[in-house]
N, C-alpha and C. Protein backbone atom coordinates (compact mmCIF):
# COMPACT_ATOMS: atom_id res chain seq x y z
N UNK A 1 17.69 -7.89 39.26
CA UNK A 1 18.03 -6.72 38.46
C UNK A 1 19.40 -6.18 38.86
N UNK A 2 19.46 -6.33 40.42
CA UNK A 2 20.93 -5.87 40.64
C UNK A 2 22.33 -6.61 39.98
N UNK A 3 21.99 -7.85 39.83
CA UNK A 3 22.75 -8.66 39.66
C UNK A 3 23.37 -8.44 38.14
N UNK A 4 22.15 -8.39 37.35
CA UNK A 4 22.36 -7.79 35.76
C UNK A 4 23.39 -6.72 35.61
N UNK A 5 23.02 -5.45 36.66
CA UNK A 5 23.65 -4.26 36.34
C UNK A 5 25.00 -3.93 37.17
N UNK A 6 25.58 -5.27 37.78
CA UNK A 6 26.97 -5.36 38.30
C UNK A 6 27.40 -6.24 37.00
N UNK A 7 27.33 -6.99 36.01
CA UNK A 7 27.71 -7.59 35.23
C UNK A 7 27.73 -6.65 34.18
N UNK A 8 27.24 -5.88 33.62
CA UNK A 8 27.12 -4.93 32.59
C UNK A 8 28.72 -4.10 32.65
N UNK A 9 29.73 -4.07 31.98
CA UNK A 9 30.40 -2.68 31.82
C UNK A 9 30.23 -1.32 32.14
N UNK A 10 30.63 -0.42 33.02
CA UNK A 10 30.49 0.93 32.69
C UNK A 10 30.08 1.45 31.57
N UNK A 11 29.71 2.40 31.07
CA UNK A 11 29.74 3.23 30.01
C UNK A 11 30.71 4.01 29.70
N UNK A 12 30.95 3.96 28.41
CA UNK A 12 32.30 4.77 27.64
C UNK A 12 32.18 6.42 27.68
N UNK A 13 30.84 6.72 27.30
CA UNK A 13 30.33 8.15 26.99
C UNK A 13 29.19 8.51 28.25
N UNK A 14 29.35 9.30 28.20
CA UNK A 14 28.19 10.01 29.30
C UNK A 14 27.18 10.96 28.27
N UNK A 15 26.31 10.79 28.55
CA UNK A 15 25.31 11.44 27.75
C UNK A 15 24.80 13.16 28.39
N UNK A 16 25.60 13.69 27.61
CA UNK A 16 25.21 15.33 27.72
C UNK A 16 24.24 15.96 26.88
N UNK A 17 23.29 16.98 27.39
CA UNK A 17 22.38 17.77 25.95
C UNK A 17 23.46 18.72 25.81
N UNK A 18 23.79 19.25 24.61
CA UNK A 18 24.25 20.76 24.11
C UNK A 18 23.00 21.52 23.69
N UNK A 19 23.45 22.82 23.27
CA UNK A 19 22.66 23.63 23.87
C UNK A 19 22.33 24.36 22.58
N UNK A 20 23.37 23.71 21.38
CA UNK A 20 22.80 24.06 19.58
C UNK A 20 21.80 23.38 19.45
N UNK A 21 21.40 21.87 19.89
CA UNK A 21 20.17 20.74 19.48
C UNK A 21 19.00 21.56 20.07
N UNK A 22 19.47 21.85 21.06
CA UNK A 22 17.91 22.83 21.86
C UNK A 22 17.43 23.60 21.04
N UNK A 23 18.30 24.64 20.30
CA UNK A 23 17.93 25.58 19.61
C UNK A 23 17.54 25.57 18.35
N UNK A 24 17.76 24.59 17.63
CA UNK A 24 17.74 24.42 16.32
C UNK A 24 16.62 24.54 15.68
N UNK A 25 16.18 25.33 14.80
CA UNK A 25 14.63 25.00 14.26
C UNK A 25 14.10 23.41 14.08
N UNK A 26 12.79 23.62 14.13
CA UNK A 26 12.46 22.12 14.23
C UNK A 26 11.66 21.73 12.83
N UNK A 27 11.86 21.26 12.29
CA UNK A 27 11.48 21.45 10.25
C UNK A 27 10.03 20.79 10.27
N UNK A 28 9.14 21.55 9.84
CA UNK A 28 7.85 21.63 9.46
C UNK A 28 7.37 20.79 8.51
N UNK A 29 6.70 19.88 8.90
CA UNK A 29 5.84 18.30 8.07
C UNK A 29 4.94 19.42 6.98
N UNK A 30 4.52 18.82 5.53
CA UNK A 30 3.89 19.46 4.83
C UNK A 30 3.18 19.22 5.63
N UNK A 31 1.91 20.15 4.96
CA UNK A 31 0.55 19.81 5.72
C UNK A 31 -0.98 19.32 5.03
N UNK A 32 -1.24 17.95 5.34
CA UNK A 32 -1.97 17.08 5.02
C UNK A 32 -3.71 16.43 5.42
N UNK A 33 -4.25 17.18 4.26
CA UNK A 33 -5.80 17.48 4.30
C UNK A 33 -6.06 15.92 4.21
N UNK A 34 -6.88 15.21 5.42
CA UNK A 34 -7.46 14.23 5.64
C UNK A 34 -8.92 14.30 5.17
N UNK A 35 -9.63 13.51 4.32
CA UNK A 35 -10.57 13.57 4.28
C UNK A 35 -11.25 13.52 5.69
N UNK A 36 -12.17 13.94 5.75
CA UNK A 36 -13.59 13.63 6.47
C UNK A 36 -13.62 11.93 6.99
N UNK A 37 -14.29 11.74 8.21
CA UNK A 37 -14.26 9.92 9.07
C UNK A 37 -15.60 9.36 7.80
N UNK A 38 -15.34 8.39 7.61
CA UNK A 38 -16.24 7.48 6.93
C UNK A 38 -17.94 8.08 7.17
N UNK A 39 -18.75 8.05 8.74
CA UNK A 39 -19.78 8.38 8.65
C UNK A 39 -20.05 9.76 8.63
N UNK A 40 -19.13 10.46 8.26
CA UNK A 40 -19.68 12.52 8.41
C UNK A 40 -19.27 12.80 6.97
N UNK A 41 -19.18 11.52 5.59
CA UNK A 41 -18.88 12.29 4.52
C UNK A 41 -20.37 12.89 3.57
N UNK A 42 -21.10 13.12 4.36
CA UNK A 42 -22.56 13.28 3.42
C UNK A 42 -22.61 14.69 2.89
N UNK A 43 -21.29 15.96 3.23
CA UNK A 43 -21.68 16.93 2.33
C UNK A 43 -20.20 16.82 1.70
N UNK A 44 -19.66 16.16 1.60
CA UNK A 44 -17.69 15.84 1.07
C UNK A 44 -17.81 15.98 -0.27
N UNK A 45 -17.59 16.86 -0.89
CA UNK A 45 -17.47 16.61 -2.70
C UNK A 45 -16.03 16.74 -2.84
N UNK A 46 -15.04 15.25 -2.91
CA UNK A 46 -13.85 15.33 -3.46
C UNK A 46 -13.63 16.14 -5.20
N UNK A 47 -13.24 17.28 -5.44
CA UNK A 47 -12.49 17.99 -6.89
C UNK A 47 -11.34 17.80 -6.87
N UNK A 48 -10.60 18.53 -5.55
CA UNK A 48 -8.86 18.57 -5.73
C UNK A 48 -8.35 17.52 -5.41
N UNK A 49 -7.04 16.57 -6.15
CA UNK A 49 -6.13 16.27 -5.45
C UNK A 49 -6.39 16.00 -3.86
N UNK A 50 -5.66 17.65 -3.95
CA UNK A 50 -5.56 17.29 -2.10
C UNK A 50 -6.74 16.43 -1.15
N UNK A 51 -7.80 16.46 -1.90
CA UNK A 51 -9.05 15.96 -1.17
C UNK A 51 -9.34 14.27 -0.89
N UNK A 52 -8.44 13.76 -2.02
CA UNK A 52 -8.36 12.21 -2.09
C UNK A 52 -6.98 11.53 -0.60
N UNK A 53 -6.31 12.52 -0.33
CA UNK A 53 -5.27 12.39 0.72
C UNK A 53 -4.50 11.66 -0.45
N UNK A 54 -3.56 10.59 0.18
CA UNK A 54 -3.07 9.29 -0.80
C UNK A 54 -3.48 8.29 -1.16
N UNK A 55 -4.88 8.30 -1.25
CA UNK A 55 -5.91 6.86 -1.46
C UNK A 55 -6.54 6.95 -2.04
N UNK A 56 -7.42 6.50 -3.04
CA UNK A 56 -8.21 6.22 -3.89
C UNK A 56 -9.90 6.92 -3.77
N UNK A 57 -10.52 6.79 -4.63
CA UNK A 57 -11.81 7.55 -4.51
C UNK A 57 -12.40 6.79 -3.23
N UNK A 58 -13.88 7.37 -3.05
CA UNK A 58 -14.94 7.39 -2.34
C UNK A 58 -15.68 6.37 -2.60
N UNK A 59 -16.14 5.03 -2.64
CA UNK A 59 -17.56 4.78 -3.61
C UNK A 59 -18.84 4.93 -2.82
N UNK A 60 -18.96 5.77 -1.86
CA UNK A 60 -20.03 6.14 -0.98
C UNK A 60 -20.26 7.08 -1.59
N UNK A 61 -19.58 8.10 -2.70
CA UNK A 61 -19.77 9.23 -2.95
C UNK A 61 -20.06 9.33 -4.23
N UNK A 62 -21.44 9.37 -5.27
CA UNK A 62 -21.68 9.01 -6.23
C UNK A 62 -21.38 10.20 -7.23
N UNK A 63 -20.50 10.74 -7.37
CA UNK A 63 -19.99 12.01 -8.24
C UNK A 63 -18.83 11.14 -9.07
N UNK A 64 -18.08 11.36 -10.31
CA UNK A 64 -17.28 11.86 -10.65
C UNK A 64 -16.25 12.12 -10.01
N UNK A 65 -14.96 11.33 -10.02
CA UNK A 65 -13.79 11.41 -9.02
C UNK A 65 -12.82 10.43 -9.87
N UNK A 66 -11.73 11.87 -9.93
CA UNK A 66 -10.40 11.67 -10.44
C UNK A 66 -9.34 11.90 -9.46
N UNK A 67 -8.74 10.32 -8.44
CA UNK A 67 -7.80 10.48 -7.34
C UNK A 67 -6.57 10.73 -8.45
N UNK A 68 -5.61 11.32 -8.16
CA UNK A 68 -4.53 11.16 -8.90
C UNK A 68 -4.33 11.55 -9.92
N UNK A 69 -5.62 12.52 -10.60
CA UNK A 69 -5.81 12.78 -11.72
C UNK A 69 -5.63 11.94 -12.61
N UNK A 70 -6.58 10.62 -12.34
CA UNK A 70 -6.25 9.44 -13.92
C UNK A 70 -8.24 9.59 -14.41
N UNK A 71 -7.63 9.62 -15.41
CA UNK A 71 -9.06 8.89 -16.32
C UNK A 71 -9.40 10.82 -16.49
N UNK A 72 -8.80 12.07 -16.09
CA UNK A 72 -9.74 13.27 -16.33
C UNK A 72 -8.86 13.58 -17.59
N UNK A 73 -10.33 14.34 -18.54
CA UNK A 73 -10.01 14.59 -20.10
C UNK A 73 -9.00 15.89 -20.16
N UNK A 74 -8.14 16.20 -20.62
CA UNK A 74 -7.53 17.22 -20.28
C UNK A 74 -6.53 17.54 -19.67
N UNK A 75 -6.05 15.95 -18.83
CA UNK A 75 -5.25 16.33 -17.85
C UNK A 75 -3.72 16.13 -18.47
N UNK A 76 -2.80 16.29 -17.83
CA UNK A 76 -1.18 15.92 -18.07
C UNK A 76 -1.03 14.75 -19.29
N UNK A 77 -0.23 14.87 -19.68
CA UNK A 77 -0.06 14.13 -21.04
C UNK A 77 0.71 12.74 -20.54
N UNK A 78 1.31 12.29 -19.71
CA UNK A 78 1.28 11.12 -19.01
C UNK A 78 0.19 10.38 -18.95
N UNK A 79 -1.00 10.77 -18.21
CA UNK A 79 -2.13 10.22 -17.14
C UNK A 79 -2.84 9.72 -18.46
N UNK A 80 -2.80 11.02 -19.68
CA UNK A 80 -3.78 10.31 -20.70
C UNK A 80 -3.10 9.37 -22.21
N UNK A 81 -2.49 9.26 -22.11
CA UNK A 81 -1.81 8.60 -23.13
C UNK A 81 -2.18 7.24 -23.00
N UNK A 82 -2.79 6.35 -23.16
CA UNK A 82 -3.16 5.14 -23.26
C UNK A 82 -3.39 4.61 -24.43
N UNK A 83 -3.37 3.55 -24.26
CA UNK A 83 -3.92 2.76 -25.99
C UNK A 83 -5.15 2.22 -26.08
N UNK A 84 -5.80 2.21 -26.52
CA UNK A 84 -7.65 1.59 -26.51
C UNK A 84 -7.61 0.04 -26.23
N UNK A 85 -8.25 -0.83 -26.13
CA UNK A 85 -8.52 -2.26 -26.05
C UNK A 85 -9.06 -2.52 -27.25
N UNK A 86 -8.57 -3.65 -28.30
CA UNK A 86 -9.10 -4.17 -29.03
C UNK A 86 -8.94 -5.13 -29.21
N UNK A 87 -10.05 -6.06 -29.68
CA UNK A 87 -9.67 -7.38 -30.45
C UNK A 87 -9.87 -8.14 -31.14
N UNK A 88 -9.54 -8.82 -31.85
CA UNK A 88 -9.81 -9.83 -32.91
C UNK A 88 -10.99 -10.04 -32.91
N UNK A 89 -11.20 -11.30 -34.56
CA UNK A 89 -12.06 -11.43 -34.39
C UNK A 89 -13.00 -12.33 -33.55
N UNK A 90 -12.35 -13.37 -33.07
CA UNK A 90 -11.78 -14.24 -32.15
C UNK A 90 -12.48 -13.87 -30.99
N UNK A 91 -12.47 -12.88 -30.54
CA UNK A 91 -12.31 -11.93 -29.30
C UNK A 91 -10.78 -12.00 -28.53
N UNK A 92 -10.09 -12.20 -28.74
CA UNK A 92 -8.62 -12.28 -28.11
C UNK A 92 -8.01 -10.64 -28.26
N UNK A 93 -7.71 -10.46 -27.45
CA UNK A 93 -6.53 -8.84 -27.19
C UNK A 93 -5.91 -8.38 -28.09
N UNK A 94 -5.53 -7.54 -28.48
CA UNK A 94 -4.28 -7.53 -29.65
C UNK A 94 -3.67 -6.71 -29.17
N UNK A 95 -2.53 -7.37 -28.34
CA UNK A 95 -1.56 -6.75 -27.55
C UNK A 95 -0.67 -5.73 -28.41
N UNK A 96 -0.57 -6.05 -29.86
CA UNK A 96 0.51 -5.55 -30.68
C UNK A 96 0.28 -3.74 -30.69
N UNK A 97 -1.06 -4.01 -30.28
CA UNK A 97 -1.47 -2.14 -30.49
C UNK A 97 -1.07 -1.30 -29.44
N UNK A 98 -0.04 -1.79 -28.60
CA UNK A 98 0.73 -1.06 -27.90
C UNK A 98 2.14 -0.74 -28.74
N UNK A 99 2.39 -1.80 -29.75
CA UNK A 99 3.10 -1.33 -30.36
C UNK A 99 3.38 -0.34 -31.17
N UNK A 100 2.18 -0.48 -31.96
CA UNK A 100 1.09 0.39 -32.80
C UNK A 100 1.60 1.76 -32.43
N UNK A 101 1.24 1.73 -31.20
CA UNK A 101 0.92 3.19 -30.98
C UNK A 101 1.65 4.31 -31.41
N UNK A 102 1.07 5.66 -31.75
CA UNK A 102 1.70 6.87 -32.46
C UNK A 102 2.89 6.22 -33.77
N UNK A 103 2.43 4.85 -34.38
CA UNK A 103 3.31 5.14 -35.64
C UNK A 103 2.04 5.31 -36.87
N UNK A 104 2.56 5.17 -37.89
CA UNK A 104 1.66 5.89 -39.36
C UNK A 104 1.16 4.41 -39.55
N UNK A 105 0.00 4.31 -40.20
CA UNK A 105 -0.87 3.29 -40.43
C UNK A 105 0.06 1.96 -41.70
N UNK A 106 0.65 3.27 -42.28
CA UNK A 106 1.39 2.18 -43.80
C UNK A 106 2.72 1.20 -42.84
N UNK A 107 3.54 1.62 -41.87
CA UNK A 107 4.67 0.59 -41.42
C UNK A 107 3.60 -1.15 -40.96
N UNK A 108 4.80 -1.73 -41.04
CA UNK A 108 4.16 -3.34 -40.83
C UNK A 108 5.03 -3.33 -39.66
N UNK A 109 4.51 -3.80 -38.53
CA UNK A 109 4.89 -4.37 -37.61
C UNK A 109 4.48 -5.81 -36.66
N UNK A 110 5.78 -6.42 -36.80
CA UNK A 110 5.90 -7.89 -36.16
C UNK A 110 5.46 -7.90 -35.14
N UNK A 111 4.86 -8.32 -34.26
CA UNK A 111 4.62 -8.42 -32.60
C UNK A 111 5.09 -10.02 -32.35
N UNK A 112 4.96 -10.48 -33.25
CA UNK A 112 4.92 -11.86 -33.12
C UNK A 112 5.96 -12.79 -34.46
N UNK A 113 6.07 -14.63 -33.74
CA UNK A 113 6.81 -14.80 -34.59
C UNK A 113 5.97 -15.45 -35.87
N UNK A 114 4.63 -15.99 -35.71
CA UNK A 114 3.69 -15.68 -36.70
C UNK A 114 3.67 -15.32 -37.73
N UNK A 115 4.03 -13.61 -37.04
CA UNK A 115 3.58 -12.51 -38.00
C UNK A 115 4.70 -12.28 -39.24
N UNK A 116 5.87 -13.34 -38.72
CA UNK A 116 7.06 -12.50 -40.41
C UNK A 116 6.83 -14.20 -40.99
């Protein structure tokens, strides 16, 4: 080890504390509601948000649970805007009804090269 630290260079800077870093406020982490440990969730009824933390529902917990607020009726006009699943007669998808979506029933629309 001695041998290492006669081969090494001096140092350029000397390392001082000042005495503004000491003082400085120290900035406050939000603060973050952990659910409950896996075996103590038997009275846990996730409602809010905050209750899901950043992860997904419960399936130990047989209620009704909207993480993220997806799938609740009512919520933000983002979360619910979706297009239904449908399909042929076929049974195949009909992807085009994303196209579809929010125009008037009379326009024709191409999805495909098929379709002109």
């Amino acid at each position: 080890m001695t041998d290492l630290l006669a081969l090494l260079p001096q140092p350029k800077h000397a390392f001082t504390k000042k005495a503004a870093r000491e003082s400085a406020p120290i900035p406050v982490a939000a603060k973050v509601i952990e659910p409950p440990a896996y075996g103590n969730r038997t009275s846990f009824l996730p409602r809010t948000p905050e209750d899901f933390g950043d992860g997904g529902a419960f399936p130990e917990i047989h209620i009704m649970q909207y993480p993220l607020e997806m799938g609740r009726k009512g919520g933000s006009t983002a979360l619910t805007r979706t297009a239904p699943l449908q399909v042929d007669a076929e049974g195949n998808v009909k992807y085009d009804m994303i196209l579809r979506q929010n125009m008037r029933k009379d326009v024709t629309v191409y999805s495909s090269y098929n379709d002109l």
